[in-house]
C-alpha atoms as a PDB file:
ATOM      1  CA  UNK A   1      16.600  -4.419  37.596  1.00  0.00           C
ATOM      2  CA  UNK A   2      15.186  -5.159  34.290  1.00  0.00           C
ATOM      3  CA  UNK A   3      18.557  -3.356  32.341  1.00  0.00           C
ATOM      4  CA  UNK A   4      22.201  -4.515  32.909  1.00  0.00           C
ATOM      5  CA  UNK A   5      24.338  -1.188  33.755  1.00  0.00           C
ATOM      6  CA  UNK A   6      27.988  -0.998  32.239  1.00  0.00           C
ATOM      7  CA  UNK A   7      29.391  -2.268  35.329  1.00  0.00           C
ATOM      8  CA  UNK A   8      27.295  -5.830  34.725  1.00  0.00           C
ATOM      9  CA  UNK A   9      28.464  -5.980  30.907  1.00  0.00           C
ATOM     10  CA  UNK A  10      32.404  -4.701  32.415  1.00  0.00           C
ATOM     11  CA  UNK A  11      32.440  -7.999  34.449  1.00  0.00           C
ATOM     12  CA  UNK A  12      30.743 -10.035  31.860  1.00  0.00           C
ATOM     13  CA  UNK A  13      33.513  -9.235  29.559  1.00  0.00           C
ATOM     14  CA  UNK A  14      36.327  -9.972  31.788  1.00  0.00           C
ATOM     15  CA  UNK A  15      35.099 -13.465  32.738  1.00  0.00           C
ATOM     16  CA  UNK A  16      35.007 -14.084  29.139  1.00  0.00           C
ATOM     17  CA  UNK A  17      38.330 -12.916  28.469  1.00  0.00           C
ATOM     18  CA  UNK A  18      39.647 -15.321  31.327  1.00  0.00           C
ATOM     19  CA  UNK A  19      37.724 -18.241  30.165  1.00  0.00           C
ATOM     20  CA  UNK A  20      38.540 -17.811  26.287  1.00  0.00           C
ATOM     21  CA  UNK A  21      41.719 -15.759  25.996  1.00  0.00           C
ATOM     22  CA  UNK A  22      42.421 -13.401  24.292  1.00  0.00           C
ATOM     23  CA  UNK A  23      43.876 -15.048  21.379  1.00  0.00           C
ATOM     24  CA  UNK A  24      41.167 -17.634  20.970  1.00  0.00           C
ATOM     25  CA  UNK A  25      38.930 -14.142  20.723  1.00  0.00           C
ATOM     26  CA  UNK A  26      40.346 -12.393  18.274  1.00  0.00           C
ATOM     27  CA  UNK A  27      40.575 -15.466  15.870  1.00  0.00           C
ATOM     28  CA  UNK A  28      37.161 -15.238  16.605  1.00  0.00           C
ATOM     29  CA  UNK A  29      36.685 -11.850  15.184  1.00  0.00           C
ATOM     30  CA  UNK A  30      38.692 -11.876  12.558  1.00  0.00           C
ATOM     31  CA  UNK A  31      36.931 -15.567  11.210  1.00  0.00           C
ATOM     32  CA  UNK A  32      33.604 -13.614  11.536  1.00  0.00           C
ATOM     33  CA  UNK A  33      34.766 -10.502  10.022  1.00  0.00           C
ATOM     34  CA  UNK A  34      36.302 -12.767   6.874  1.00  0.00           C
ATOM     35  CA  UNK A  35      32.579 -14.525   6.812  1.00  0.00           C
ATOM     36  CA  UNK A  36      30.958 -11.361   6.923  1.00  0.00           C
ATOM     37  CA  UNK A  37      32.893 -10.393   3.739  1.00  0.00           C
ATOM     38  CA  UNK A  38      32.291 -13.630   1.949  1.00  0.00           C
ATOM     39  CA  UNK A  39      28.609 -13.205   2.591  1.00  0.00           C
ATOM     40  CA  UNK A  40      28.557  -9.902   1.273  1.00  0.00           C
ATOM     41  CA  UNK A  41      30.273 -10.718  -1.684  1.00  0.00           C
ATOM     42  CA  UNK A  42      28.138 -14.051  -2.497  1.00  0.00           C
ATOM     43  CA  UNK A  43      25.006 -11.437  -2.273  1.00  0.00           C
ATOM     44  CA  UNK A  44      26.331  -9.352  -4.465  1.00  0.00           C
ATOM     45  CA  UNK A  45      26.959 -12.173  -7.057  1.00  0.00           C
ATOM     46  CA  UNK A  46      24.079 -13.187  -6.821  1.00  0.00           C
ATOM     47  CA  UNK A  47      22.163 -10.173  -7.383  1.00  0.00           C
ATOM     48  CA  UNK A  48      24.304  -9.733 -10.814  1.00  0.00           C
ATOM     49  CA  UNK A  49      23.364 -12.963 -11.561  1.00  0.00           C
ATOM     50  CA  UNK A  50      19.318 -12.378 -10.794  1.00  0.00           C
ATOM     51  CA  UNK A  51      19.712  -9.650 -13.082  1.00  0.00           C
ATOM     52  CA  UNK A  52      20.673 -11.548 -16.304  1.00  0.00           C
ATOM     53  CA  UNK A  53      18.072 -11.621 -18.970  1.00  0.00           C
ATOM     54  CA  UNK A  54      17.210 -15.398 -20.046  1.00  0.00           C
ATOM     55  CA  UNK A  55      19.092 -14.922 -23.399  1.00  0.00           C
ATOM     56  CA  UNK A  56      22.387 -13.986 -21.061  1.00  0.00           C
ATOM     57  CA  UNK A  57      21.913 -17.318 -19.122  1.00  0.00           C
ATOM     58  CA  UNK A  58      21.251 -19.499 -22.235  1.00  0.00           C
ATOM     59  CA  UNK A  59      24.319 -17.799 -23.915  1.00  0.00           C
ATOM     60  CA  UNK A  60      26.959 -18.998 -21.114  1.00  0.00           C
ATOM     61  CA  UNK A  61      25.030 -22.462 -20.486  1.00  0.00           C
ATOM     62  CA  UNK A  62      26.013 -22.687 -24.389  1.00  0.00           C
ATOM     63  CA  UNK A  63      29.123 -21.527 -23.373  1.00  0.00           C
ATOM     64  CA  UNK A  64      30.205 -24.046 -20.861  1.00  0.00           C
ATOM     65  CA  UNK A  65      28.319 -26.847 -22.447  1.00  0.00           C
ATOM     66  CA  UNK A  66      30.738 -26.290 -25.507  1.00  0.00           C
ATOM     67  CA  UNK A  67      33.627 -26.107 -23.160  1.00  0.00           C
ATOM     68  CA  UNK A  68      32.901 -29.408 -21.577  1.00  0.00           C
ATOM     69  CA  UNK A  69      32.661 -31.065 -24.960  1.00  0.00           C
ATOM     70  CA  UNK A  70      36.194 -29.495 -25.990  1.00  0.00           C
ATOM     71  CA  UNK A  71      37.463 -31.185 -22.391  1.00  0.00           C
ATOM     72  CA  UNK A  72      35.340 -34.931 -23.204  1.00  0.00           C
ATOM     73  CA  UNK A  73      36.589 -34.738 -26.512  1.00  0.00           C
ATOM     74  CA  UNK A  74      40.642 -33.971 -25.470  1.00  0.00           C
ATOM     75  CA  UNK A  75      40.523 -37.807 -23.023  1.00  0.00           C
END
């Protein structure tokens, strides 16, 4: 009594499927799948990033600083 049986998870399922739809459910998936990936790919950017020496970091804050003056000085 303490374990739902394949039968119980069977009928939870299709009461699901008759309250959501089955389009409404696999726009579900497919918006979780795509977060899933975004997620994965934000980690993984910011691991490269964690793993820039200070020098690296100062380098492209240089970088864009000098960029943004090129942009202030073009208005």
């Amino acid at each position: 009594m303490g374990s739902f049986s394949i039968w119980h998870w069977l009928v939870v399922l299709a009461i699901v499927v008759l309250v959501f739809g089955t389009k409404k459910l696999r726009n579900l998936g497919g918006d979780l799948g795509a977060s899933i990936k975004n997620f994965k790919g934000a980690m993984k950017d910011g691991e490269a990033e964690a793993a820039k020496t200070p020098d690296q970091i100062a380098a492209e804050a240089k970088v864009a600083e000098e960029e943004q003056q090129r942009e202030s000085n073009k208005v």
